[in-house]
PDB file of N, CA and C in Angstrom:
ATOM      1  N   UNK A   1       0.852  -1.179   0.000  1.00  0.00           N
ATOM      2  CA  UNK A   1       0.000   0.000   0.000  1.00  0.00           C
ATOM      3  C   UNK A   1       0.896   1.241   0.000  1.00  0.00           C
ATOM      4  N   UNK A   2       0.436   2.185  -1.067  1.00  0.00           N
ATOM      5  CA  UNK A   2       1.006   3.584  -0.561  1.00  0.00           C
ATOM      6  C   UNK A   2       0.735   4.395   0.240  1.00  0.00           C
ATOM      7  N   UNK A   3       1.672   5.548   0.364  1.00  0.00           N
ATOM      8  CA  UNK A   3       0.924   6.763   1.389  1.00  0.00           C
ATOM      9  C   UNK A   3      -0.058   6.882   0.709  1.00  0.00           C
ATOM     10  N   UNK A   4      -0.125   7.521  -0.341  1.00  0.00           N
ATOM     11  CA  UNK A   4      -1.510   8.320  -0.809  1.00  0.00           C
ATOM     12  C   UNK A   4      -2.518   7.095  -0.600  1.00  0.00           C
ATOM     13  N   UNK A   5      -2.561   6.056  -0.714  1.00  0.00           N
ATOM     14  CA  UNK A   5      -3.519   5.263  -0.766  1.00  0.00           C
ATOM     15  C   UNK A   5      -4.072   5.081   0.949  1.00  0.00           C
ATOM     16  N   UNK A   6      -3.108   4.810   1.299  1.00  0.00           N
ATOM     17  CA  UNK A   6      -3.136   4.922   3.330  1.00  0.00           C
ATOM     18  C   UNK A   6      -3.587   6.579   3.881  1.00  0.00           C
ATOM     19  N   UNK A   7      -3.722   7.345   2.513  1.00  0.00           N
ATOM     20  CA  UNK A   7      -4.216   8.515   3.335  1.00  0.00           C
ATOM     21  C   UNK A   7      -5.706   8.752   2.988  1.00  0.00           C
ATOM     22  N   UNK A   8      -5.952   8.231   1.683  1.00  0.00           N
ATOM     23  CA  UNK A   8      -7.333   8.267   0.803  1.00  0.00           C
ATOM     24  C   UNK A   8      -8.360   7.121   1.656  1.00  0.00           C
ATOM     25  N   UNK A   9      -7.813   6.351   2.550  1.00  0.00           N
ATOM     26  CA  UNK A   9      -8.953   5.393   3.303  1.00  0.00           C
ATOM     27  C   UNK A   9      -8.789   6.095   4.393  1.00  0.00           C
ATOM     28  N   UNK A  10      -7.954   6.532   5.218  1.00  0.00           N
ATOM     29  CA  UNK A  10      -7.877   6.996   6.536  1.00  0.00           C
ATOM     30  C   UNK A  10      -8.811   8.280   6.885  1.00  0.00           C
ATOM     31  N   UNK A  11      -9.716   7.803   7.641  1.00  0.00           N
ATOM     32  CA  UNK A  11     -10.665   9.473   7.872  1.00  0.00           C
ATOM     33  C   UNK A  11      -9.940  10.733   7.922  1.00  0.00           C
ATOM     34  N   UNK A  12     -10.588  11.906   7.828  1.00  0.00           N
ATOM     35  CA  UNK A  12     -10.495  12.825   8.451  1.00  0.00           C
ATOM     36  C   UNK A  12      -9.346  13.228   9.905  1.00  0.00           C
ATOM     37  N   UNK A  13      -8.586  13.762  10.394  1.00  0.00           N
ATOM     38  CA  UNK A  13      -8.114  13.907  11.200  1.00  0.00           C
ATOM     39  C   UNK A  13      -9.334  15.548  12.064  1.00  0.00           C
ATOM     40  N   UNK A  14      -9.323  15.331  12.857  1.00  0.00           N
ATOM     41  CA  UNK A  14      -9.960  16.305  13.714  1.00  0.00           C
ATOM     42  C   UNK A  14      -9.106  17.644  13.873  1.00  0.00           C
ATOM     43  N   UNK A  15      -9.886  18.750  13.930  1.00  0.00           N
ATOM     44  CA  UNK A  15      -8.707  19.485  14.153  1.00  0.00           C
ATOM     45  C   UNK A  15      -7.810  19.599  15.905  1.00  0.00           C
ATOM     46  N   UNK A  16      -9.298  18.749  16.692  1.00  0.00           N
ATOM     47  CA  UNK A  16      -8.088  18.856  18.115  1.00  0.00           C
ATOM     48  C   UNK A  16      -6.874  17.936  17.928  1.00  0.00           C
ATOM     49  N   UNK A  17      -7.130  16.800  17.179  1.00  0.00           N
ATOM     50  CA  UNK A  17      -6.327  15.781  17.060  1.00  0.00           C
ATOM     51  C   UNK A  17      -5.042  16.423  16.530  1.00  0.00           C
ATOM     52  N   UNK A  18      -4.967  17.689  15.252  1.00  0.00           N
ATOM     53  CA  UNK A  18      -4.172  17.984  14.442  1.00  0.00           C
ATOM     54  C   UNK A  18      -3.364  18.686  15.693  1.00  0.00           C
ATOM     55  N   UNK A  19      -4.233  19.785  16.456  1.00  0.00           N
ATOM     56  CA  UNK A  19      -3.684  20.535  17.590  1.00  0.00           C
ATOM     57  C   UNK A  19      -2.719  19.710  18.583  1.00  0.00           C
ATOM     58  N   UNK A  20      -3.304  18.502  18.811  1.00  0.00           N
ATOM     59  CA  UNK A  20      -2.519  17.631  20.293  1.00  0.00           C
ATOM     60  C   UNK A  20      -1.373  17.215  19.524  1.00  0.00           C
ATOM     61  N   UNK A  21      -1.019  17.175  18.316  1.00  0.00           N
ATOM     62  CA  UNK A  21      -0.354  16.475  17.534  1.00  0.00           C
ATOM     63  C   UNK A  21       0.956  17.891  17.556  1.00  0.00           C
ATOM     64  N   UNK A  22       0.760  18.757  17.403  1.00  0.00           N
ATOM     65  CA  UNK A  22       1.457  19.829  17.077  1.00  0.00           C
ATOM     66  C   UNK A  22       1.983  20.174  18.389  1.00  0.00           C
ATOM     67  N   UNK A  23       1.206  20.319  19.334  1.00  0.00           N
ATOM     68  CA  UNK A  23       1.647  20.632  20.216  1.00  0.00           C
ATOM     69  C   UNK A  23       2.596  19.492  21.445  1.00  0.00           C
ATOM     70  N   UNK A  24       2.718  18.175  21.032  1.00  0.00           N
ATOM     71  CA  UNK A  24       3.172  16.913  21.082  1.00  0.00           C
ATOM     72  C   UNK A  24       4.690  17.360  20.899  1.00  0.00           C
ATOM     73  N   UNK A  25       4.681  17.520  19.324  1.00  0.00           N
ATOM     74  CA  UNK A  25       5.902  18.026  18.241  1.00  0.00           C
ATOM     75  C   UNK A  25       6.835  19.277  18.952  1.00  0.00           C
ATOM     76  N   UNK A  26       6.039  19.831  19.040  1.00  0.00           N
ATOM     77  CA  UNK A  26       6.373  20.899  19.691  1.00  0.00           C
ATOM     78  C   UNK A  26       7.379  20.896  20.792  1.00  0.00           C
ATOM     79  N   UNK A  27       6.571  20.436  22.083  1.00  0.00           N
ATOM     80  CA  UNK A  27       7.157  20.117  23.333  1.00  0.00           C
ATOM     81  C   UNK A  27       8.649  19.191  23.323  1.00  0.00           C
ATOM     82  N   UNK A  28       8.499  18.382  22.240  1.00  0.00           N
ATOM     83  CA  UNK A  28       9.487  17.217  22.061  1.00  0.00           C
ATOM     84  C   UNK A  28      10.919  17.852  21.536  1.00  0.00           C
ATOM     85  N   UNK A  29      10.357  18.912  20.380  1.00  0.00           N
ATOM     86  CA  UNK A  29      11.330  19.527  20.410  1.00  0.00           C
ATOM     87  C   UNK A  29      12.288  20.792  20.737  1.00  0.00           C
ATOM     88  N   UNK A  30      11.646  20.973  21.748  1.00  0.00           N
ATOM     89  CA  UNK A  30      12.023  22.050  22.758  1.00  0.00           C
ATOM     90  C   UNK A  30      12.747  21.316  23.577  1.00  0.00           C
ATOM     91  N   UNK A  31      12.291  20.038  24.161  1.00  0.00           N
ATOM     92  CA  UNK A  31      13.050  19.530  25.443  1.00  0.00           C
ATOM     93  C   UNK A  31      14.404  18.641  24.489  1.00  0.00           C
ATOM     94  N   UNK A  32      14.031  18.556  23.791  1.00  0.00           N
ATOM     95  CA  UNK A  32      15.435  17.644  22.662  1.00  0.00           C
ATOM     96  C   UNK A  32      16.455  19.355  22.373  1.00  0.00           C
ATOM     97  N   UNK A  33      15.890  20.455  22.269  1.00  0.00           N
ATOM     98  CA  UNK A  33      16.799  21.065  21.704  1.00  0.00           C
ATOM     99  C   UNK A  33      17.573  22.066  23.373  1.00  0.00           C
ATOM    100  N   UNK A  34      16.707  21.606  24.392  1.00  0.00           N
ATOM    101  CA  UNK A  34      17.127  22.107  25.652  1.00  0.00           C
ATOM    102  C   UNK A  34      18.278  20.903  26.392  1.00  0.00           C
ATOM    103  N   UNK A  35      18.301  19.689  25.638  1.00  0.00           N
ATOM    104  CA  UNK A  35      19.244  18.569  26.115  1.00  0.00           C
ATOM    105  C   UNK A  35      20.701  19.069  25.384  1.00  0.00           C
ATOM    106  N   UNK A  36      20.219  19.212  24.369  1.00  0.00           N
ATOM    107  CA  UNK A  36      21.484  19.344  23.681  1.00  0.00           C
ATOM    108  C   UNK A  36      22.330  20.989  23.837  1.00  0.00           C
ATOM    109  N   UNK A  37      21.498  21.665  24.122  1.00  0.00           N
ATOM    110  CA  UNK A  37      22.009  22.731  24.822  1.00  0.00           C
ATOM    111  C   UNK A  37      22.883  22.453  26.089  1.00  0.00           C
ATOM    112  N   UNK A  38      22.299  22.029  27.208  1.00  0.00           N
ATOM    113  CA  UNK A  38      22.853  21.536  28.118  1.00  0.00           C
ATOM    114  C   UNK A  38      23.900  20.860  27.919  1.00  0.00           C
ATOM    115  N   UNK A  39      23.812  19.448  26.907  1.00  0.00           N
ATOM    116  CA  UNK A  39      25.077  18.850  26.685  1.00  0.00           C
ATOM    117  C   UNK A  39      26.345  19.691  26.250  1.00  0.00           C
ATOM    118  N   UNK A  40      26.023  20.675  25.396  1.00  0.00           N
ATOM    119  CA  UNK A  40      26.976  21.301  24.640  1.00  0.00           C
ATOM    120  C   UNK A  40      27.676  22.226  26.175  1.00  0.00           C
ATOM    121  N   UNK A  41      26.965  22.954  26.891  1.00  0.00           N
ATOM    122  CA  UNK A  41      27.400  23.761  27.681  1.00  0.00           C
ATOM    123  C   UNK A  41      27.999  23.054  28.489  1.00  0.00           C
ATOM    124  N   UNK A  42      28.000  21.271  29.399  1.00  0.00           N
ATOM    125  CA  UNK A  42      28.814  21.167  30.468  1.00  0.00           C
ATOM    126  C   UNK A  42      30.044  20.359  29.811  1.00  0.00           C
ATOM    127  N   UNK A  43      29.352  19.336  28.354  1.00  0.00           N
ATOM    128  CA  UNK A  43      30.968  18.988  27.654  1.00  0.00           C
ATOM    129  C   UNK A  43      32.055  20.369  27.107  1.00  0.00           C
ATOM    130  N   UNK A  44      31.419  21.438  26.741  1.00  0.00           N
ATOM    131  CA  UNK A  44      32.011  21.990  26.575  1.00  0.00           C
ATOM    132  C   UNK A  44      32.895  23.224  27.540  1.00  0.00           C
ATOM    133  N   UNK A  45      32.402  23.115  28.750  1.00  0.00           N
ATOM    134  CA  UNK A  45      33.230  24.452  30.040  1.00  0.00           C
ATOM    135  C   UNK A  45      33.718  23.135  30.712  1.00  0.00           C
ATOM    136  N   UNK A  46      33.841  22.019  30.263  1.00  0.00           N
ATOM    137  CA  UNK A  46      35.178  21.233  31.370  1.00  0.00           C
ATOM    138  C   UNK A  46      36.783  21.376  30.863  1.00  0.00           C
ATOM    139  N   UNK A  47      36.628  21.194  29.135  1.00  0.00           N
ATOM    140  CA  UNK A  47      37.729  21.390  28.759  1.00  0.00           C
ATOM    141  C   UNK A  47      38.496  23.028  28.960  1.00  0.00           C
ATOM    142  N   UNK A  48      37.629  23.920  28.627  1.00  0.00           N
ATOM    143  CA  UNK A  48      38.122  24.997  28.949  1.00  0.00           C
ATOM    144  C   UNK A  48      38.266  25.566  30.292  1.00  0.00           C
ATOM    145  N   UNK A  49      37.678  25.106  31.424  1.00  0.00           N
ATOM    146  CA  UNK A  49      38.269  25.006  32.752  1.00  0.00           C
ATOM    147  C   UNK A  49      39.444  24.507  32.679  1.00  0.00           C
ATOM    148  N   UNK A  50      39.762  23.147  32.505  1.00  0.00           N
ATOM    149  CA  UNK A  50      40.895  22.285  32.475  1.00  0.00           C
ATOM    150  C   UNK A  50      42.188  23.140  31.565  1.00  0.00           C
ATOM    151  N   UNK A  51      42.133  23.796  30.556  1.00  0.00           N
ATOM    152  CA  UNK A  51      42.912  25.129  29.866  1.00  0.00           C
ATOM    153  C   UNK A  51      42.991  26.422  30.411  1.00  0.00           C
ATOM    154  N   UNK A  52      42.393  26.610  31.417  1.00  0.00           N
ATOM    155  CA  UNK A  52      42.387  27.835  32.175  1.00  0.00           C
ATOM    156  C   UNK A  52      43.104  27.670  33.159  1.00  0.00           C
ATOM    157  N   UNK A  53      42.986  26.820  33.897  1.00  0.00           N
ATOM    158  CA  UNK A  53      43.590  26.716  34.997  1.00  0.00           C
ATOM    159  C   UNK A  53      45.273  26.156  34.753  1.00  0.00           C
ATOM    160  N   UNK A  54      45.640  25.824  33.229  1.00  0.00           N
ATOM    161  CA  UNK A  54      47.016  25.363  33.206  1.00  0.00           C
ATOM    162  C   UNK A  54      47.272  26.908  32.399  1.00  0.00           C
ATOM    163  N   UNK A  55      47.141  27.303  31.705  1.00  0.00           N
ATOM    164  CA  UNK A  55      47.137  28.312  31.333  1.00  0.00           C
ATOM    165  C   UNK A  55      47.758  29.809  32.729  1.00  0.00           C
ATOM    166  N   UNK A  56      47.083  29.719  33.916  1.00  0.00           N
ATOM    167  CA  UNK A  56      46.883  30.400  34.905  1.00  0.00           C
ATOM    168  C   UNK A  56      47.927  30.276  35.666  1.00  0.00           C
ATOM    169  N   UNK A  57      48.793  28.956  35.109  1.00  0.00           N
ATOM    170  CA  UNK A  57      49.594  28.588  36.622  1.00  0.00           C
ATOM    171  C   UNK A  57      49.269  28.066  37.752  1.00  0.00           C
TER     172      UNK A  57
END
Protein backbone atom coordinates (compact mmCIF):
# COMPACT_ATOMS: atom_id res chain seq x y z
CA UNK A 1 0.00 0.00 0.00
CA UNK A 2 1.01 3.58 -0.56
CA UNK A 3 0.92 6.76 1.39
CA UNK A 4 -1.51 8.32 -0.81
CA UNK A 5 -3.52 5.26 -0.77
CA UNK A 6 -3.14 4.92 3.33
CA UNK A 7 -4.22 8.52 3.33
CA UNK A 8 -7.33 8.27 0.80
CA UNK A 9 -8.95 5.39 3.30
CA UNK A 10 -7.88 7.00 6.54
CA UNK A 11 -10.66 9.47 7.87
CA UNK A 12 -10.50 12.82 8.45
CA UNK A 13 -8.11 13.91 11.20
CA UNK A 14 -9.96 16.30 13.71
CA UNK A 15 -8.71 19.49 14.15
CA UNK A 16 -8.09 18.86 18.11
CA UNK A 17 -6.33 15.78 17.06
CA UNK A 18 -4.17 17.98 14.44
CA UNK A 19 -3.68 20.53 17.59
CA UNK A 20 -2.52 17.63 20.29
CA UNK A 21 -0.35 16.48 17.53
CA UNK A 22 1.46 19.83 17.08
CA UNK A 23 1.65 20.63 20.22
CA UNK A 24 3.17 16.91 21.08
CA UNK A 25 5.90 18.03 18.24
CA UNK A 26 6.37 20.90 19.69
CA UNK A 27 7.16 20.12 23.33
CA UNK A 28 9.49 17.22 22.06
CA UNK A 29 11.33 19.53 20.41
CA UNK A 30 12.02 22.05 22.76
CA UNK A 31 13.05 19.53 25.44
CA UNK A 32 15.43 17.64 22.66
CA UNK A 33 16.80 21.07 21.70
CA UNK A 34 17.13 22.11 25.65
CA UNK A 35 19.24 18.57 26.12
CA UNK A 36 21.48 19.34 23.68
CA UNK A 37 22.01 22.73 24.82
CA UNK A 38 22.85 21.54 28.12
CA UNK A 39 25.08 18.85 26.68
CA UNK A 40 26.98 21.30 24.64
CA UNK A 41 27.40 23.76 27.68
CA UNK A 42 28.81 21.17 30.47
CA UNK A 43 30.97 18.99 27.65
CA UNK A 44 32.01 21.99 26.58
CA UNK A 45 33.23 24.45 30.04
CA UNK A 46 35.18 21.23 31.37
CA UNK A 47 37.73 21.39 28.76
CA UNK A 48 38.12 25.00 28.95
CA UNK A 49 38.27 25.01 32.75
CA UNK A 50 40.90 22.28 32.47
CA UNK A 51 42.91 25.13 29.87
CA UNK A 52 42.39 27.84 32.17
CA UNK A 53 43.59 26.72 35.00
CA UNK A 54 47.02 25.36 33.21
CA UNK A 55 47.14 28.31 31.33
CA UNK A 56 46.88 30.40 34.91
CA UNK A 57 49.59 28.59 36.62
Amino acid sequence: MTATAASETAPPRSLRDQVRSAVIWRSGTQIFSQLVAWASTFLGSGPIKLLAREAIG
